[in-house]
N, C-alpha and C. Protein backbone atom coordinates (compact mmCIF):
# COMPACT_ATOMS: atom_id res chain seq x y z
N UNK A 1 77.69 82.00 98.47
CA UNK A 1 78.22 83.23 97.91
C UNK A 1 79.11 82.88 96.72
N UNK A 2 79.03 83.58 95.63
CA UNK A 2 79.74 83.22 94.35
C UNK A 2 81.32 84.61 94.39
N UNK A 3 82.12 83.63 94.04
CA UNK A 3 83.23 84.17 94.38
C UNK A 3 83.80 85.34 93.12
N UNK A 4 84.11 86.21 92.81
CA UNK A 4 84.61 87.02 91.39
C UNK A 4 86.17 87.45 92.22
N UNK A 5 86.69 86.77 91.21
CA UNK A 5 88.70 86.64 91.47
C UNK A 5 88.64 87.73 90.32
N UNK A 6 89.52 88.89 90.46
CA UNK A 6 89.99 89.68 90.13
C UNK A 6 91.47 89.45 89.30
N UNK A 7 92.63 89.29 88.06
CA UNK A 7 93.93 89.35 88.13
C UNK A 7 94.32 90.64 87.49
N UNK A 8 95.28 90.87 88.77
CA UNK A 8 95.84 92.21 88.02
C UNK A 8 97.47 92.57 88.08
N UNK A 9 98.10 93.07 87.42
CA UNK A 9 99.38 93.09 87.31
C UNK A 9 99.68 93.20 88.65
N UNK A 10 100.70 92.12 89.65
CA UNK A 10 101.07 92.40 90.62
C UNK A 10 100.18 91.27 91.70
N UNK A 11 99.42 90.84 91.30
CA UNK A 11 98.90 90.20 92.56
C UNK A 11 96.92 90.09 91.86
N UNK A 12 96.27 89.28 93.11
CA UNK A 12 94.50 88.87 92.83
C UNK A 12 93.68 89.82 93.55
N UNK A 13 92.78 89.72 93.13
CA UNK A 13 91.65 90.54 94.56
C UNK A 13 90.76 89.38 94.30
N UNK A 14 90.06 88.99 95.66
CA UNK A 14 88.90 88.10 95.40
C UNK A 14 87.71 88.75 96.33
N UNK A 15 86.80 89.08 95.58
CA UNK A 15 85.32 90.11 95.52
C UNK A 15 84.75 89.58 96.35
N UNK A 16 84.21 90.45 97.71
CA UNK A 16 82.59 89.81 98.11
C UNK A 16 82.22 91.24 98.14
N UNK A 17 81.59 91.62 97.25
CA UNK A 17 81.11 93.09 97.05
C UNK A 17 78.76 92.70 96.52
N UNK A 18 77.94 93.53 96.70
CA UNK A 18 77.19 93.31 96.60
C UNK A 18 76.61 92.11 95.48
N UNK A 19 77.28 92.21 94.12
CA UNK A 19 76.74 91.74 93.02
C UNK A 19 77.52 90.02 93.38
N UNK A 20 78.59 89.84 93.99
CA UNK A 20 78.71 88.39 94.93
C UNK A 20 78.30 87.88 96.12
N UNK A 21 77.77 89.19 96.60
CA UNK A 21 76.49 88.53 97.86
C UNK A 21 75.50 89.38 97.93
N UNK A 22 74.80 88.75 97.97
CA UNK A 22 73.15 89.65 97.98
C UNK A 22 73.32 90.20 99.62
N UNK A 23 73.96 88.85 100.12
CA UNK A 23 73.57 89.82 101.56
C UNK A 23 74.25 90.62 102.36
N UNK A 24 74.50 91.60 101.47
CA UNK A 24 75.46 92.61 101.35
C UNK A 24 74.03 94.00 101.24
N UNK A 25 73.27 93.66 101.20
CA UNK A 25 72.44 94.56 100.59
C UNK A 25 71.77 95.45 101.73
N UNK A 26 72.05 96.77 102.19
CA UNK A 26 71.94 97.84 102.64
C UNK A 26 72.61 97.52 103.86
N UNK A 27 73.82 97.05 104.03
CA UNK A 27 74.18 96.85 104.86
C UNK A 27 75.44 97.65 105.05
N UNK A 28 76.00 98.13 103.86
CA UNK A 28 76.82 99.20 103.70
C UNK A 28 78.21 99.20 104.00
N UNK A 29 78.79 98.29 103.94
CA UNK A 29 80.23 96.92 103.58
C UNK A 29 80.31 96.16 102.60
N UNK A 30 81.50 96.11 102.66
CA UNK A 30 81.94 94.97 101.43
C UNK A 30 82.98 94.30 101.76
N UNK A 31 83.31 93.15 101.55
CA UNK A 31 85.04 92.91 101.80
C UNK A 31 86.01 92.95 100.19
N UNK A 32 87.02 92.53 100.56
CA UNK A 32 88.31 92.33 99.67
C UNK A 32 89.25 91.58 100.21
N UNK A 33 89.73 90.30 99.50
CA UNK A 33 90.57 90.13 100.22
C UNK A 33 91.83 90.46 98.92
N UNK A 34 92.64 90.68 99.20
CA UNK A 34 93.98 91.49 98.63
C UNK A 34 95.51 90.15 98.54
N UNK A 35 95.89 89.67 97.47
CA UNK A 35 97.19 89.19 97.57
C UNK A 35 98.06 89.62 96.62
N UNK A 36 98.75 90.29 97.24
CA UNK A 36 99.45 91.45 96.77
C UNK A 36 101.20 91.16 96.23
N UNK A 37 101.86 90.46 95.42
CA UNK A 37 103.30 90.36 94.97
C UNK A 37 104.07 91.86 95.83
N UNK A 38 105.47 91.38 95.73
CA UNK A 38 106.03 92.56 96.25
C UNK A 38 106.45 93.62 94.73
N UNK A 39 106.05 94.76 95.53
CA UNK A 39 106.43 95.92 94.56
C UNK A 39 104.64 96.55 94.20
N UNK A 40 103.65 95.77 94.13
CA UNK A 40 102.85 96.38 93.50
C UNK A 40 101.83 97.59 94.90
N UNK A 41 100.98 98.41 94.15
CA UNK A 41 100.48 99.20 95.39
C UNK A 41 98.50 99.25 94.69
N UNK A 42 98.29 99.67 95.58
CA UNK A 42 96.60 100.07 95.44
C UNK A 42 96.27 101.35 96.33
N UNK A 43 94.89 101.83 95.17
CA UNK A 43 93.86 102.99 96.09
C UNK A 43 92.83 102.64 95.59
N UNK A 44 91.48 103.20 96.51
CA UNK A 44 90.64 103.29 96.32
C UNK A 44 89.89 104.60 97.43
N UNK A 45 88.89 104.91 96.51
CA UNK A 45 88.44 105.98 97.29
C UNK A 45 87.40 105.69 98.85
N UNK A 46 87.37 104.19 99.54
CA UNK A 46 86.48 104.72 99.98
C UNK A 46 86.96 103.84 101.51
N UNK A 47 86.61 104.57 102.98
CA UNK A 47 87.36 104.17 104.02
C UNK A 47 86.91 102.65 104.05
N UNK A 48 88.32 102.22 104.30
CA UNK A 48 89.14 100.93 104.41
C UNK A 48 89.69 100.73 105.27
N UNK A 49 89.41 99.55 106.19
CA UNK A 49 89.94 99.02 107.57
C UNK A 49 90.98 97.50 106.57
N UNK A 50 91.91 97.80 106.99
CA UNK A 50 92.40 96.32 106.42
C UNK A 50 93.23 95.58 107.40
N UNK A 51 93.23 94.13 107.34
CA UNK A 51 94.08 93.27 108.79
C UNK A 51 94.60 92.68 107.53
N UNK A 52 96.16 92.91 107.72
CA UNK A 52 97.11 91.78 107.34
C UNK A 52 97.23 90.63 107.28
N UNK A 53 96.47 89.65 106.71
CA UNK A 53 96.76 88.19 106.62
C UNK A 53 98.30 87.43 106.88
N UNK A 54 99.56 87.82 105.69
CA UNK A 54 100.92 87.62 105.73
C UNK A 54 101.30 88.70 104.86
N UNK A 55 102.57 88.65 105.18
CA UNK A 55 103.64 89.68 104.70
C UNK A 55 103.56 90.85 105.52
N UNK A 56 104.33 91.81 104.66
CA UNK A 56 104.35 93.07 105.29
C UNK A 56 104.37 94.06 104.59
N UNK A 57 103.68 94.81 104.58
CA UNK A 57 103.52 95.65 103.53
C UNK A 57 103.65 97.50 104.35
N UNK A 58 104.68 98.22 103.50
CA UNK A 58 104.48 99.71 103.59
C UNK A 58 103.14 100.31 103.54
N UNK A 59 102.35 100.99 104.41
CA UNK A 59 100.73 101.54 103.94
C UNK A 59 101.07 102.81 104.65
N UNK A 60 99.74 103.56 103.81
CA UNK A 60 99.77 104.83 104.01
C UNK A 60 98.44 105.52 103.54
N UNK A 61 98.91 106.60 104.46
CA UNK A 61 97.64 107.87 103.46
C UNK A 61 98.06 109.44 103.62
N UNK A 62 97.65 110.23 102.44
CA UNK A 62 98.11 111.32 102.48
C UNK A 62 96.68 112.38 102.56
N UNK A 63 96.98 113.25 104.16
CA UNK A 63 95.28 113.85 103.89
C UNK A 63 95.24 114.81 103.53
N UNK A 64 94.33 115.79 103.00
CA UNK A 64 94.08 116.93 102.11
C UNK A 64 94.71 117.96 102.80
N UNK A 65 94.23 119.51 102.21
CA UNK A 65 94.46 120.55 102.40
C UNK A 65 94.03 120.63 103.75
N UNK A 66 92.62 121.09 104.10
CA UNK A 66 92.32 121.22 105.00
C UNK A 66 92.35 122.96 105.15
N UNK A 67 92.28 123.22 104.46
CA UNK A 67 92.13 125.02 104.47
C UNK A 67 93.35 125.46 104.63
N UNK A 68 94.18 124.68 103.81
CA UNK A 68 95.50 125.43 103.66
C UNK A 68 96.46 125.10 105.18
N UNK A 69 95.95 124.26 105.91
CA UNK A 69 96.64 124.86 107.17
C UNK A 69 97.74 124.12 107.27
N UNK A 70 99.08 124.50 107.20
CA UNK A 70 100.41 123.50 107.02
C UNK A 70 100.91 122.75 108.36
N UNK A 71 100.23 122.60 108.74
CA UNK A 71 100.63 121.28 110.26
C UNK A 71 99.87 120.60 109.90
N UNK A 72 98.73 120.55 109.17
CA UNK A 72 98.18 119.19 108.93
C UNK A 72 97.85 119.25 107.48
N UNK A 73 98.22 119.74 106.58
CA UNK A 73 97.88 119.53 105.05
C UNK A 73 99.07 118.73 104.26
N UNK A 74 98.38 117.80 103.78
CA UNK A 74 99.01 116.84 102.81
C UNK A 74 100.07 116.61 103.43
N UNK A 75 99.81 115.83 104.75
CA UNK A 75 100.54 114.76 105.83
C UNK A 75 100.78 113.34 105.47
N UNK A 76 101.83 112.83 105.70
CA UNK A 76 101.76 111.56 105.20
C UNK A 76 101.52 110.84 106.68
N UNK A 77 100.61 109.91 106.68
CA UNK A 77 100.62 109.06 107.96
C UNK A 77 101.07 107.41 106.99
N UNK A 78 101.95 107.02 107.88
CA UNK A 78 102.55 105.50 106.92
C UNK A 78 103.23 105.03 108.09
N UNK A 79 103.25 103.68 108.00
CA UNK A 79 104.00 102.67 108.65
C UNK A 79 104.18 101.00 107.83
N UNK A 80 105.08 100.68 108.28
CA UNK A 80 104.74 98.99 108.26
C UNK A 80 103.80 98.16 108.70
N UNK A 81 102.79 97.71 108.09
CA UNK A 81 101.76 96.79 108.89
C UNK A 81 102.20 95.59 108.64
N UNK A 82 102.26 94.34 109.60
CA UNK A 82 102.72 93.27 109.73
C UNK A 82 101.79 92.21 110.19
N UNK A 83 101.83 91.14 109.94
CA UNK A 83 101.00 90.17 110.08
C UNK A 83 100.44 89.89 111.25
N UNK A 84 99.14 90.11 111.40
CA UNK A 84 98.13 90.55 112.59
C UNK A 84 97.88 91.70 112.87
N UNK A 85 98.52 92.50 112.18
CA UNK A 85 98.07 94.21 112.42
C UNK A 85 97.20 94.28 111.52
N UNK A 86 96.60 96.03 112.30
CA UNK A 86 95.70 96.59 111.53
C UNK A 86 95.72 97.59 110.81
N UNK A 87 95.11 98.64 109.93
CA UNK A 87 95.54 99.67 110.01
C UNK A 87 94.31 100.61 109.31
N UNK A 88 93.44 101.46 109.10
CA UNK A 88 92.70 102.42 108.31
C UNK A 88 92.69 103.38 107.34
N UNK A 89 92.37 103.39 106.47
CA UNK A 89 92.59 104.39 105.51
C UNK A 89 91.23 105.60 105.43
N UNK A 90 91.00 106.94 105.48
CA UNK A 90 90.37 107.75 106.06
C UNK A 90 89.23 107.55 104.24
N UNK A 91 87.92 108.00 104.38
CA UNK A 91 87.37 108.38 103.00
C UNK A 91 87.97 109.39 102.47
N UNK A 92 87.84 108.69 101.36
CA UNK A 92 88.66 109.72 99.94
C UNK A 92 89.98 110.18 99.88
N UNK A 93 90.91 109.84 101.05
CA UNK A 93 91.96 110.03 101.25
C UNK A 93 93.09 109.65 100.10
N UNK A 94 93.89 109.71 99.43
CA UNK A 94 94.83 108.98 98.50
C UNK A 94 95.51 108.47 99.36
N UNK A 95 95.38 107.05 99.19
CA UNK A 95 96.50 106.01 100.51
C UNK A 95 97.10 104.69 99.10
N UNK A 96 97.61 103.56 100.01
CA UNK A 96 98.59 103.04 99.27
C UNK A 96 99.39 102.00 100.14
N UNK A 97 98.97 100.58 99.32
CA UNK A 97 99.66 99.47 100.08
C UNK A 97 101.08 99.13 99.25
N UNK A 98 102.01 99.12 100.25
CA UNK A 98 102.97 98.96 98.80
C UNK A 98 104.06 97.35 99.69
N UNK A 99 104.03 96.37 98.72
CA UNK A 99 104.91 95.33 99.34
C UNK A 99 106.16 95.41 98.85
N UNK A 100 107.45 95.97 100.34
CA UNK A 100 108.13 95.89 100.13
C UNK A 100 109.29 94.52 100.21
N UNK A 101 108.45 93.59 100.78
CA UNK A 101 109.16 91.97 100.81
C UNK A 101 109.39 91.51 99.81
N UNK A 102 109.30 90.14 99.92
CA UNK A 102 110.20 89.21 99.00
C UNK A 102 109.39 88.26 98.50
N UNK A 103 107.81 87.96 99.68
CA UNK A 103 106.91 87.13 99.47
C UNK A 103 105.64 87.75 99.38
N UNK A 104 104.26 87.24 98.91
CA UNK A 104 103.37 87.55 98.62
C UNK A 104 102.64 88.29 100.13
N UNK A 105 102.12 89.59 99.95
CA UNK A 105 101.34 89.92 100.75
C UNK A 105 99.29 89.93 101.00
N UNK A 106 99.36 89.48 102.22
CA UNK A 106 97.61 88.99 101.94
C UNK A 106 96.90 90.04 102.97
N UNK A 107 95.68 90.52 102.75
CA UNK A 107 95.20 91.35 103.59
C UNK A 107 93.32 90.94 103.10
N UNK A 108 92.54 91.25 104.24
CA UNK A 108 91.44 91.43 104.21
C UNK A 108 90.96 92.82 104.57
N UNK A 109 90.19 93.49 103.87
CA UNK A 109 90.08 94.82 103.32
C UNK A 109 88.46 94.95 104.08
N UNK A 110 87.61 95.61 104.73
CA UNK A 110 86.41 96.07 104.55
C UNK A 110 86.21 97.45 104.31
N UNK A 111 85.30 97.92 103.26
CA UNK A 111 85.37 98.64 102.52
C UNK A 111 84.39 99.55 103.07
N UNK A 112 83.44 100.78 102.95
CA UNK A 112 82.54 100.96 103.82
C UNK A 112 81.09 101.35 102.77
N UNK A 113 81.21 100.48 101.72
CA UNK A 113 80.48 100.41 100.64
C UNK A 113 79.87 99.23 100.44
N UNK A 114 78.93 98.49 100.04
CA UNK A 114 78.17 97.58 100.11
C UNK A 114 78.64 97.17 98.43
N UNK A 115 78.94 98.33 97.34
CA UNK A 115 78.92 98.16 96.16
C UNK A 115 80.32 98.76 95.66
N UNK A 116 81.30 98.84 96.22
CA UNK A 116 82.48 99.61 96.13
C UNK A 116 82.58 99.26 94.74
N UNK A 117 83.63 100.64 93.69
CA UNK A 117 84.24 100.55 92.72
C UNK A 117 86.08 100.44 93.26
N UNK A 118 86.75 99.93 92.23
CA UNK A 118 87.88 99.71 92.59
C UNK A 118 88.43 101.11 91.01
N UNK A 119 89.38 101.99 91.79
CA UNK A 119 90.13 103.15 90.64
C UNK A 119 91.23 103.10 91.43
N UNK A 120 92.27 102.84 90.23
CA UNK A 120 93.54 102.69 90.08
C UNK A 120 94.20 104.50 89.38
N UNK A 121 94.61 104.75 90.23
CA UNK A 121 94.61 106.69 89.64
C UNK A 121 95.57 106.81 88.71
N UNK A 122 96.86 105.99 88.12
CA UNK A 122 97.06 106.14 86.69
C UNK A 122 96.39 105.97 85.59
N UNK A 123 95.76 104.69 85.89
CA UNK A 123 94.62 104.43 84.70
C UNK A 123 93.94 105.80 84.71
N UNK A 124 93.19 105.88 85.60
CA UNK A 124 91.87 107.54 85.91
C UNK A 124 92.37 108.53 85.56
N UNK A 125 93.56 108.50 85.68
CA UNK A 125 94.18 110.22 85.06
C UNK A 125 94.81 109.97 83.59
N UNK A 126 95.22 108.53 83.39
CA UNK A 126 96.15 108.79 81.76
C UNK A 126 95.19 107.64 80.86
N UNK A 127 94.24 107.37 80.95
CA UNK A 127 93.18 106.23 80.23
C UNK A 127 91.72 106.73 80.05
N UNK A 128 91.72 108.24 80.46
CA UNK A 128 90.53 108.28 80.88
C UNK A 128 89.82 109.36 79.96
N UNK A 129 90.98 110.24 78.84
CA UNK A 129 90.52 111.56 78.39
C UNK A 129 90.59 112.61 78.32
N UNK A 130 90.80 112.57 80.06
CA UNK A 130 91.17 114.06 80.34
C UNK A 130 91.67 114.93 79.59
N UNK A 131 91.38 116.36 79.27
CA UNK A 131 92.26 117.27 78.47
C UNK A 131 93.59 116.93 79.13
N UNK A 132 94.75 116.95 78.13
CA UNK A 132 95.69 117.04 78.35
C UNK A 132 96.64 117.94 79.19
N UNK A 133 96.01 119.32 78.54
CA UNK A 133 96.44 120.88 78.83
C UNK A 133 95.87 120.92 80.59
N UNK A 134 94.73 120.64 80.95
CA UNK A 134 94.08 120.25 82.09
C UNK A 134 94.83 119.83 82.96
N UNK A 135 95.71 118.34 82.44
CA UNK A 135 96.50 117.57 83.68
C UNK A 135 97.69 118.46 83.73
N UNK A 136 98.42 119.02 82.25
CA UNK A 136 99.41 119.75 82.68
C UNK A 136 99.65 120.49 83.65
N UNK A 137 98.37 121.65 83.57
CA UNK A 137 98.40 122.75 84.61
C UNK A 137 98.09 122.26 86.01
N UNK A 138 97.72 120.88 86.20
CA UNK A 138 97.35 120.26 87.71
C UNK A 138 98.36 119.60 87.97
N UNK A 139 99.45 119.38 87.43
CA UNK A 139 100.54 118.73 88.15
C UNK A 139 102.24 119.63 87.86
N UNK A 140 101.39 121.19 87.49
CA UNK A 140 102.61 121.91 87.20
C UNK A 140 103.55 121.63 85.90
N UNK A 141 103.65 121.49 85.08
CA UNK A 141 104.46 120.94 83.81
C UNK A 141 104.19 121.62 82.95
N UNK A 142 105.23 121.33 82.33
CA UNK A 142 104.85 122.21 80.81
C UNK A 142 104.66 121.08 80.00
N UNK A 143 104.77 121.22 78.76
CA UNK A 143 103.68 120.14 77.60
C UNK A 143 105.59 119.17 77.73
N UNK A 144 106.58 118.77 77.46
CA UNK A 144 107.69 118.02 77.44
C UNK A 144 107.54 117.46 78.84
N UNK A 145 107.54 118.59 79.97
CA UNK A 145 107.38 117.22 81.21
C UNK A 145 106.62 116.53 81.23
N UNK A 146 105.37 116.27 80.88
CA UNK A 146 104.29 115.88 81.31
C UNK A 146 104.13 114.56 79.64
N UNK A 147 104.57 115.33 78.70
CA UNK A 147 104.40 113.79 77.60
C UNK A 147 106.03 112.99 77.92
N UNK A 148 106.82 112.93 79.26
CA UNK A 148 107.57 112.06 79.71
C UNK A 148 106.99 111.82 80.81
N UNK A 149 105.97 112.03 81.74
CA UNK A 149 105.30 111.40 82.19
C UNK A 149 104.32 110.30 81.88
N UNK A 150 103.67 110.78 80.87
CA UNK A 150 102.48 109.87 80.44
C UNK A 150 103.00 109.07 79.32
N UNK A 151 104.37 109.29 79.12
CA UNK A 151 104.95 107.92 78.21
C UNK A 151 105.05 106.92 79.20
N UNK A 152 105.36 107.25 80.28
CA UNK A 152 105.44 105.91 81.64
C UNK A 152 103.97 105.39 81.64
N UNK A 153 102.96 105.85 81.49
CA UNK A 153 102.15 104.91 81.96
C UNK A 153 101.51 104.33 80.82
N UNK A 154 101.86 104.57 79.14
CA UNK A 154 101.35 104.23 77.80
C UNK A 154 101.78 102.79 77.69
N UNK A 155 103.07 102.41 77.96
CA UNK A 155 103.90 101.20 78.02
C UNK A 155 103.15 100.44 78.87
């Protein structure tokens, strides 16, 4: 299997996704393994079982509407996962590993995609085009809040 190392601000990903193993092919998984610096976080859209290698990292997920119904819409489920734990992230859910330690955090990720894409949702929302006027009205702002938002992620 040919290995594709990933570097990205904050930490590596090292790939076994279809195009690094063939025999990956309709089998409908992928792995990741994740070493993560403290402070940095990740999403991706697609359900994720991950076991903690080391460290400890804050994780989470926040689940949808759900028809409006407020006992379970846009819930945060989060804990500490710690070395030998496990934990799941639901499909399409917006979730989020975040290291709050001091040392590098490692995790092995299976993905439930054979060919997974990896989207980072600042890039996807402020790199990507979008009408402007568009994101305004989706995150509530008027045109000054929102160009002090997206000055944070231009830098």
């Amino acid at each position: 299997m040919t290995r594709l190392t990933l570097s990205f601000a904050g930490g590596v990903g090292t790939l076994a996704f279809l195009k690094e193993w063939p025999a990956l092919n309709t089998q409908g998984l992928s792995l990741l393994r994740l070493d993560i610096n403290p402070g940095w976080h990740h999403q991706s859209p697609y359900t994720q079982l991950i076991h903690r290698n080391s460290g400890e990292m804050y994780t989470g997920f926040v689940t949808n509407n759900f028809g409006n119904d407020p006992t379970i819409s846009n819930k945060l489920y989060a804990k500490v996962v710690k070395k030998g734990e496990a934990f799941i992230f639901p499909r399409v859910l917006l979730h989020f590993q975040l290291n709050k330690g001091k040392v590098l955090a490692s995790s092995l990720n299976v993905l439930n995609s054979q060919n997974p894409g990896i989207q980072l949702m600042p890039s996807a929302l402020f790199g990507s085009g979008l009408d402007r006027e568009m994101l305004e009205k989706s995150f509530f702002m008027n045109a000054t809040q929102f160009a002090a938002l997206e000055n944070i992620f231009e830098e």
